[in-house]
C-alpha atoms as a PDB file:
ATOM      1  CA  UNK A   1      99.377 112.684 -33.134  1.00  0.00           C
ATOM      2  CA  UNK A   2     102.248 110.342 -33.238  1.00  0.00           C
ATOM      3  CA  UNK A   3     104.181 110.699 -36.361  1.00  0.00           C
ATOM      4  CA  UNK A   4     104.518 106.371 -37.069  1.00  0.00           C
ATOM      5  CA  UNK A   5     100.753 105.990 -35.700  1.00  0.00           C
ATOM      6  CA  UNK A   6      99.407 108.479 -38.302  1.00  0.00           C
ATOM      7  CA  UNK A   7     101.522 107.003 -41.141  1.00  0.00           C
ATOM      8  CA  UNK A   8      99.894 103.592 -40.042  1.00  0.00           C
ATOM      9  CA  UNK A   9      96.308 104.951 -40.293  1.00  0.00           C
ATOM     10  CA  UNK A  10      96.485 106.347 -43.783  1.00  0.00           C
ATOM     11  CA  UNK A  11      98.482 103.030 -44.786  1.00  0.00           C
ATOM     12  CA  UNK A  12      95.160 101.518 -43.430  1.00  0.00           C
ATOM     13  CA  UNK A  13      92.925 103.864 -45.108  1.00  0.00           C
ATOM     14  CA  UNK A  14      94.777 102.956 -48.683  1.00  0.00           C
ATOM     15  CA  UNK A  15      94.427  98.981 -48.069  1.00  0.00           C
ATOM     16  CA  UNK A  16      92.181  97.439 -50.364  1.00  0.00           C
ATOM     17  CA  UNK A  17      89.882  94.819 -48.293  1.00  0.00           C
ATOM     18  CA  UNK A  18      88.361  92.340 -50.200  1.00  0.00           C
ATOM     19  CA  UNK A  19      86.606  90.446 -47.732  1.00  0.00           C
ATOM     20  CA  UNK A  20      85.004  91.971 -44.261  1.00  0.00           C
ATOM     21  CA  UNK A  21      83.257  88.773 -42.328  1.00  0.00           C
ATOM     22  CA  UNK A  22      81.700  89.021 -38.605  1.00  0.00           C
ATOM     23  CA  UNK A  23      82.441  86.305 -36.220  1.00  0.00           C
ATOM     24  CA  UNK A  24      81.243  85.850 -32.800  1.00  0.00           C
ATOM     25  CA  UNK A  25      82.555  85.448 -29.705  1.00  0.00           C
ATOM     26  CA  UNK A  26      80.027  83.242 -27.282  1.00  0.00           C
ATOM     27  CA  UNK A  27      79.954  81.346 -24.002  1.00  0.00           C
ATOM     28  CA  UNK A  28      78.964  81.817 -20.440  1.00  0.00           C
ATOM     29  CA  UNK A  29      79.902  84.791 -18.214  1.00  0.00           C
ATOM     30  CA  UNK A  30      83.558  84.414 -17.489  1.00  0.00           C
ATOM     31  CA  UNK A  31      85.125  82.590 -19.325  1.00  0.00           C
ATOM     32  CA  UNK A  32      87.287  84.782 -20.930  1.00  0.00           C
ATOM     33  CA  UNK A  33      85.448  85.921 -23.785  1.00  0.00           C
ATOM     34  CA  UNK A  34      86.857  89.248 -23.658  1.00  0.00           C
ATOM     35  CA  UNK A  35      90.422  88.516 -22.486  1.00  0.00           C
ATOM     36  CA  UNK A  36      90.874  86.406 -25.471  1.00  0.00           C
ATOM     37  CA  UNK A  37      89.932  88.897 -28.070  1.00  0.00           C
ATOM     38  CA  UNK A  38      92.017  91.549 -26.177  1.00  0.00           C
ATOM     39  CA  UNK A  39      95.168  89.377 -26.474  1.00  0.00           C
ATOM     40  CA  UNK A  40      94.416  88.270 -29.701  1.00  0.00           C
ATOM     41  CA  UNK A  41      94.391  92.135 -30.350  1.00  0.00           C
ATOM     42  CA  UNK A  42      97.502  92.905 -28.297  1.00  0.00           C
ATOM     43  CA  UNK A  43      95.955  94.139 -25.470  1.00  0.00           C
ATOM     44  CA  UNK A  44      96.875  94.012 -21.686  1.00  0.00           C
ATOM     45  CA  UNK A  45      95.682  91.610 -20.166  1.00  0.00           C
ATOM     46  CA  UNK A  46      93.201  92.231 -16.946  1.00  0.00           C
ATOM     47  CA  UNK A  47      93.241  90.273 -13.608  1.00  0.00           C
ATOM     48  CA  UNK A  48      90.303  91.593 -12.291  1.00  0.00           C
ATOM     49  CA  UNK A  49      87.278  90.408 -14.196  1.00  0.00           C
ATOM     50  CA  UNK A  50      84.878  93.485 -16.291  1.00  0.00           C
ATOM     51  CA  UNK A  51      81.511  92.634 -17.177  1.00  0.00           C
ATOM     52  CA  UNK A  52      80.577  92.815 -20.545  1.00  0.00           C
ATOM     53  CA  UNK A  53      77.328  94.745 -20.722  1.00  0.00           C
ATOM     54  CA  UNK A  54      75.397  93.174 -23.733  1.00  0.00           C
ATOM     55  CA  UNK A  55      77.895  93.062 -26.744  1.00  0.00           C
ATOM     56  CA  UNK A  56      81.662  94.837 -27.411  1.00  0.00           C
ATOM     57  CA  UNK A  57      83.257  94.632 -30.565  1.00  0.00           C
ATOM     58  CA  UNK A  58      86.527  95.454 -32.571  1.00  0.00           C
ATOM     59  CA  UNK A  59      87.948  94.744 -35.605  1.00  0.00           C
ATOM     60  CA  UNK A  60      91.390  93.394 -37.225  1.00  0.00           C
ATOM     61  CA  UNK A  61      92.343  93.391 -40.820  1.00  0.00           C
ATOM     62  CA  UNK A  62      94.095  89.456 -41.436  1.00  0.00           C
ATOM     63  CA  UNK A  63      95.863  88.808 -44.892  1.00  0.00           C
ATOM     64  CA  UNK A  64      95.183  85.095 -45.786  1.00  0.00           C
ATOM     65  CA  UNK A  65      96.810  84.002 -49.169  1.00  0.00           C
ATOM     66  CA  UNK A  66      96.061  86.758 -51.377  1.00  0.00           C
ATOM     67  CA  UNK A  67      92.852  88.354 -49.545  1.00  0.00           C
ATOM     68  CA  UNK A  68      92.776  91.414 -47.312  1.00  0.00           C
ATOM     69  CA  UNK A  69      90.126  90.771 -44.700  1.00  0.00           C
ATOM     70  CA  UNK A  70      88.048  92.463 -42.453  1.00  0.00           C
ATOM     71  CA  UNK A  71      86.779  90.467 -39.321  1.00  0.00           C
ATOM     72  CA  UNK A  72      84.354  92.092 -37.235  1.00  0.00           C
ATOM     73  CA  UNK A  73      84.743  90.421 -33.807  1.00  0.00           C
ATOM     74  CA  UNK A  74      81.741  90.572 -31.423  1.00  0.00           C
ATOM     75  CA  UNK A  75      81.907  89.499 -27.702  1.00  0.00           C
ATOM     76  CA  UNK A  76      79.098  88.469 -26.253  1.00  0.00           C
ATOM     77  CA  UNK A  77      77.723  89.266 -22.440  1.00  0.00           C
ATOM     78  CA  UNK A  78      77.531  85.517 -21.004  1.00  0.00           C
ATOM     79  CA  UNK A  79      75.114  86.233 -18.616  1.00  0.00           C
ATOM     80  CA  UNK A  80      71.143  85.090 -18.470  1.00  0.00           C
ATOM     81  CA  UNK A  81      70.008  88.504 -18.013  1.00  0.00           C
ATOM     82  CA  UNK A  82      71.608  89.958 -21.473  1.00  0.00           C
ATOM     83  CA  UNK A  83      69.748  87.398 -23.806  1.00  0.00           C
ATOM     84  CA  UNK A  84      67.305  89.783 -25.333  1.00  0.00           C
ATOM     85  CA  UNK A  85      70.106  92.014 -25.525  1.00  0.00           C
ATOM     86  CA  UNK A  86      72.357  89.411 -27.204  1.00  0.00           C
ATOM     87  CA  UNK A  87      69.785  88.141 -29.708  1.00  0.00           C
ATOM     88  CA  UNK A  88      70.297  91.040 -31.897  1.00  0.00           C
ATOM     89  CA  UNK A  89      73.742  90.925 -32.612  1.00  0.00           C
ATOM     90  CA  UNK A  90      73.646  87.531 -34.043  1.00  0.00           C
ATOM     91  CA  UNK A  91      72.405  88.145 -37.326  1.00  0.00           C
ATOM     92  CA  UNK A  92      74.994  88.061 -40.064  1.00  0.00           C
ATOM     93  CA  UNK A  93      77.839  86.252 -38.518  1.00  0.00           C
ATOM     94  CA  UNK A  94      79.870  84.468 -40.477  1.00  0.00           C
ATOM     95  CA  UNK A  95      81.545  82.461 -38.118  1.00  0.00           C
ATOM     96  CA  UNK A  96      81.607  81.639 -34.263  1.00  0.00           C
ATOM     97  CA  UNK A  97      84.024  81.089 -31.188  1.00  0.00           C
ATOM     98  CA  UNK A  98      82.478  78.969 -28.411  1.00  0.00           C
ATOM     99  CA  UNK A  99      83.931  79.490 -25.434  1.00  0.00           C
ATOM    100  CA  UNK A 100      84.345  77.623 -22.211  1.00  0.00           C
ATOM    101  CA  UNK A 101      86.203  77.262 -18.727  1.00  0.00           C
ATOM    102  CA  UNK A 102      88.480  74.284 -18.248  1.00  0.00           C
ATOM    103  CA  UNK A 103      87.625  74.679 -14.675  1.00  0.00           C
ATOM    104  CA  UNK A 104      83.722  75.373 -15.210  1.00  0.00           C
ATOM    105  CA  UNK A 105      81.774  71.883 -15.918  1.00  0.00           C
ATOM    106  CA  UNK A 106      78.620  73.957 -16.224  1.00  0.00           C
ATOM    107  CA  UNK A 107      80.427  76.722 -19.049  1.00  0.00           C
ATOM    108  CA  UNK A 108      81.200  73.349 -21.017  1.00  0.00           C
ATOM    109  CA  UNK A 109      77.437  71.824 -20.765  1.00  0.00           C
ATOM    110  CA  UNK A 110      76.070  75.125 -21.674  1.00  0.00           C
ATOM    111  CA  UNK A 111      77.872  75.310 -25.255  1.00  0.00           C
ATOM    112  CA  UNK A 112      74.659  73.743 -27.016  1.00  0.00           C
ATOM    113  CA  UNK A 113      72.837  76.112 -25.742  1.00  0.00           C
ATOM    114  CA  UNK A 114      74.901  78.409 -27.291  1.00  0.00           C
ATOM    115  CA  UNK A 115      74.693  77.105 -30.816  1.00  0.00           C
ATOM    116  CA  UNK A 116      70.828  77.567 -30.389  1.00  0.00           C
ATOM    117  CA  UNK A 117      71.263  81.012 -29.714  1.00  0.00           C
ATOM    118  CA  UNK A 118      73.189  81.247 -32.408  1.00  0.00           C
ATOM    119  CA  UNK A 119      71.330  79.531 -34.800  1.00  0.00           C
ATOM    120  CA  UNK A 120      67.608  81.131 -33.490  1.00  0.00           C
ATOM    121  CA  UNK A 121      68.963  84.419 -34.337  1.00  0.00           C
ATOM    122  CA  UNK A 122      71.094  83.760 -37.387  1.00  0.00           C
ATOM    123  CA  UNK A 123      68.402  82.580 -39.744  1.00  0.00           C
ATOM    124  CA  UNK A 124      68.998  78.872 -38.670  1.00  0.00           C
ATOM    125  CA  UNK A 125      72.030  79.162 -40.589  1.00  0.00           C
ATOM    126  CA  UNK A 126      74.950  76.628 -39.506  1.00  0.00           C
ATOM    127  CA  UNK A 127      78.170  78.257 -39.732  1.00  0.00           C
ATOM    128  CA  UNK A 128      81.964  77.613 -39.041  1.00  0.00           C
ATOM    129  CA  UNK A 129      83.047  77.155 -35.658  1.00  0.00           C
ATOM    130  CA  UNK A 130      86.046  76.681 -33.262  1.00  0.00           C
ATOM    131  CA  UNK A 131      85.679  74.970 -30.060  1.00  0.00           C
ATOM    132  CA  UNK A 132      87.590  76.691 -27.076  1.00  0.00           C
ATOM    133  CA  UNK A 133      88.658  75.536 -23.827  1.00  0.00           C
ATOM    134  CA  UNK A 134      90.287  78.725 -21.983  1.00  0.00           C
ATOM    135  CA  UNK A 135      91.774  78.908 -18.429  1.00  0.00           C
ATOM    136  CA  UNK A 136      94.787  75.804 -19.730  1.00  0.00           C
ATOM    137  CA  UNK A 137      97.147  77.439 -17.660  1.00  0.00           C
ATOM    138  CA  UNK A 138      95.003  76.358 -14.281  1.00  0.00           C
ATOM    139  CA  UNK A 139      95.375  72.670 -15.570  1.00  0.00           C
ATOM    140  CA  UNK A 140      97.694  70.985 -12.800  1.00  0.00           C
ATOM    141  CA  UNK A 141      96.755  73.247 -10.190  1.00  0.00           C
ATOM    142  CA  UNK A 142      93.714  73.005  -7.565  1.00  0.00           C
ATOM    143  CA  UNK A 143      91.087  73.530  -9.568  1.00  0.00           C
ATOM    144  CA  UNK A 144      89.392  69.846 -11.194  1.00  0.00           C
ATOM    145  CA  UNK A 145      89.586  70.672 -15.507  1.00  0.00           C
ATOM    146  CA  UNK A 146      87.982  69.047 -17.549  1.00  0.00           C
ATOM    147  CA  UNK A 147      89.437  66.711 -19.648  1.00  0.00           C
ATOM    148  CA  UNK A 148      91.017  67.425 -23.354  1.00  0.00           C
ATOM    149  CA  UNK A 149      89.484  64.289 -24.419  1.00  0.00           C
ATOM    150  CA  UNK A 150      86.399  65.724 -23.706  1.00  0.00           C
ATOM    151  CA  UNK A 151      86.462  68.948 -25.703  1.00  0.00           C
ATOM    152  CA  UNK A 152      87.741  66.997 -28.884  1.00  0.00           C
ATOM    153  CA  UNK A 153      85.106  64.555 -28.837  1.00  0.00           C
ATOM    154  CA  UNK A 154      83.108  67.020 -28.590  1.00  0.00           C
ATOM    155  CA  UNK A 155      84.505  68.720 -31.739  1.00  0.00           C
ATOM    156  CA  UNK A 156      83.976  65.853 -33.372  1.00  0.00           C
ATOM    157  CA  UNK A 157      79.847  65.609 -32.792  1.00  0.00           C
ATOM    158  CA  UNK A 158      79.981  69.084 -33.933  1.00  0.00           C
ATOM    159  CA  UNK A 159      81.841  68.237 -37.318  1.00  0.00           C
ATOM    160  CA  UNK A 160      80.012  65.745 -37.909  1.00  0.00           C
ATOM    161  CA  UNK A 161      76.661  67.646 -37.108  1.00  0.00           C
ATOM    162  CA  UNK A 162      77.278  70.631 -38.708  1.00  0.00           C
ATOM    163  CA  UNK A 163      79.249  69.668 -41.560  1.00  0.00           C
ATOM    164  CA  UNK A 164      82.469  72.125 -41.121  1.00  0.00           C
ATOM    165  CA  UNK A 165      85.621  70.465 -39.791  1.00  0.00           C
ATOM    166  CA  UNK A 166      85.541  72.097 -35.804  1.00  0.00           C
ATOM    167  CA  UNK A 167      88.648  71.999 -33.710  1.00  0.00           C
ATOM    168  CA  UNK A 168      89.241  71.958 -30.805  1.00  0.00           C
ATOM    169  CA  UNK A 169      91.832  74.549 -29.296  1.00  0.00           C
ATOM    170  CA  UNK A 170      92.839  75.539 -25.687  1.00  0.00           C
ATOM    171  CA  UNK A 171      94.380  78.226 -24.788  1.00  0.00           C
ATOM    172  CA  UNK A 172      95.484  80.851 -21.974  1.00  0.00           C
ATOM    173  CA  UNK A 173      94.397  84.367 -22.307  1.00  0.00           C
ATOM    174  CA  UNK A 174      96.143  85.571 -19.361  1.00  0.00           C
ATOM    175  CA  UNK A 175      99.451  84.128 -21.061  1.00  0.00           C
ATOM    176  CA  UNK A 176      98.501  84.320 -24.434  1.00  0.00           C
ATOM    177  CA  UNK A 177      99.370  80.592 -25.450  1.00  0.00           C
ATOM    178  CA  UNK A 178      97.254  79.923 -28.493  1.00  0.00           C
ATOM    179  CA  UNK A 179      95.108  82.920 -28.906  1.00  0.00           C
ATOM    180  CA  UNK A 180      95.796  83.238 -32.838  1.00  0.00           C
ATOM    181  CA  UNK A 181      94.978  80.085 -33.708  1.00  0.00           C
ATOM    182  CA  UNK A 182      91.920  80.174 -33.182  1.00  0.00           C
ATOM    183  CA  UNK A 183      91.049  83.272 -35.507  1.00  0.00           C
ATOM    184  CA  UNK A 184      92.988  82.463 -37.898  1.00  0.00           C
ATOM    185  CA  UNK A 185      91.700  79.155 -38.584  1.00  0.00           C
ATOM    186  CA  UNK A 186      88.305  80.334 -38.097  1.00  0.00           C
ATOM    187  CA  UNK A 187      88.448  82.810 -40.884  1.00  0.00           C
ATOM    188  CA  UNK A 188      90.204  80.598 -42.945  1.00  0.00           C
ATOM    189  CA  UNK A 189      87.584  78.302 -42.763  1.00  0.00           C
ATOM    190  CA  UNK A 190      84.962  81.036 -43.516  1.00  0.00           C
ATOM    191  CA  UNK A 191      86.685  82.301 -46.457  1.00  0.00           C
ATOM    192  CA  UNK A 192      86.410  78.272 -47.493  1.00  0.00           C
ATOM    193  CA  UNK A 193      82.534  77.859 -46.709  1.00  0.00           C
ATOM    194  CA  UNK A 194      82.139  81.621 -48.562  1.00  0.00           C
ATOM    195  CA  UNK A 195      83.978  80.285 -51.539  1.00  0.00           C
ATOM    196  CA  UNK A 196      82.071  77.314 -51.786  1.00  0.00           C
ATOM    197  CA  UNK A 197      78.904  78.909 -51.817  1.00  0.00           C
ATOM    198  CA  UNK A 198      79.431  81.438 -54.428  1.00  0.00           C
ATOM    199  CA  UNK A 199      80.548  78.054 -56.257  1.00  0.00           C
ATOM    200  CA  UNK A 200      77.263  76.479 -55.849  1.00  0.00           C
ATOM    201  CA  UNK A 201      75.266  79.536 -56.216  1.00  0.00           C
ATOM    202  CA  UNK A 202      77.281  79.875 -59.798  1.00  0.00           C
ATOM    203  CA  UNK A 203      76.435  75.785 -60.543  1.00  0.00           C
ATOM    204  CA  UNK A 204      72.454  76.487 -59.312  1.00  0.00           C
ATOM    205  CA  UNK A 205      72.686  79.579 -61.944  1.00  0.00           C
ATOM    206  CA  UNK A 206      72.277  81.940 -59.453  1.00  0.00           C
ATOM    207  CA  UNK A 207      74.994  84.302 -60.107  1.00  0.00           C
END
């Protein structure tokens, strides 16, 4: 084994994590679920698309402020014919990444049926989410996008119906442009909701 690589696993093994949260990664078949958490990961990016077959998942320690944490990231097949599959890796998440095609109309309608999913197999529990429009680097080219506009309104209803603060983000897996910033503000934002409850569960006299 490499010398540096082995230093850097029992440097991980010695981290303290104080926090370990599982997001999701959801949308229709692709739309670059999987190349987003690869380059978020620092992985090659692939030209040729690979099926998910039911659920994938990987994991990335993330200091924010003075917290070690753990997200578990699950990716989601898109396709009709893994939903029974799917429904069982729902429970527990923490926080979610809905994902859709610039150039797909149909990936963008289908997000609400997404958060149904989600929420039908999460103990109806509403939970943080980011709002992702992937392919931007086919916007000017021949394909027909859908508008910006469109995915921040959007992100808007969603605030307002679920209570977090959603954003909307675009970004280019195949180029990498903006594929942090969605994690990162994600788990930021579950660290907040996680903070607050332990808050009211200490108010309610529960802890």
């Amino acid at each position: 084994m490499n010398g540096l690589l082995f230093i850097s696993i029992i440097n991980l093994m010695k981290m303290k994590i104080d926090k370990t949260y599982k997001i999701t990664l959801i949308g229709d078949g692709a739309v670059g679920k999987t190349s987003i958490r690869r380059s978020y990961l620092g992985e090659t990016f692939k030209g040729n698309y690979s099926l998910t077959l039911g659920s994938d998942f990987a994991t990335k320690i993330l200091q924010v402020g003075d917290l070690n944490t753990n997200m578990i990231i699950w990716d989601l097949a898109g396709q009709p014919r893994f939903k029974a599959v799917r429904e069982g890796f729902y429970r527990g998440t923490k926080g979610a990444l809905l994902v859709f095609d610039v150039t797909r109309k149909d990936t963008y309608e289908n997000i609400p049926r997404w958060i149904m999913e989600l929420l039908n197999n999460n103990q109806k529990r509403k939970v943080p989410m980011i709002l992702i429009g992937n392919k931007s680097d086919l916007r000017g080219s021949l394909y027909k996008t859908i508008p910006s506009e469109h995915g921040e309104n959007y992100a808007k209803e969603l605030s307002l119906w679920s209570g977090y603060d959603v954003p909307y983000i675009e970004t280019s897996a195949k180029f990498g442009d903006n594929v942090d910033q969605p994690f990162e503000t994600l788990i930021k934002q579950i660290i907040k909701a996680d903070q607050m409850e332990t808050i009211t569960s200490y108010l309610q006299g529960e802890l």
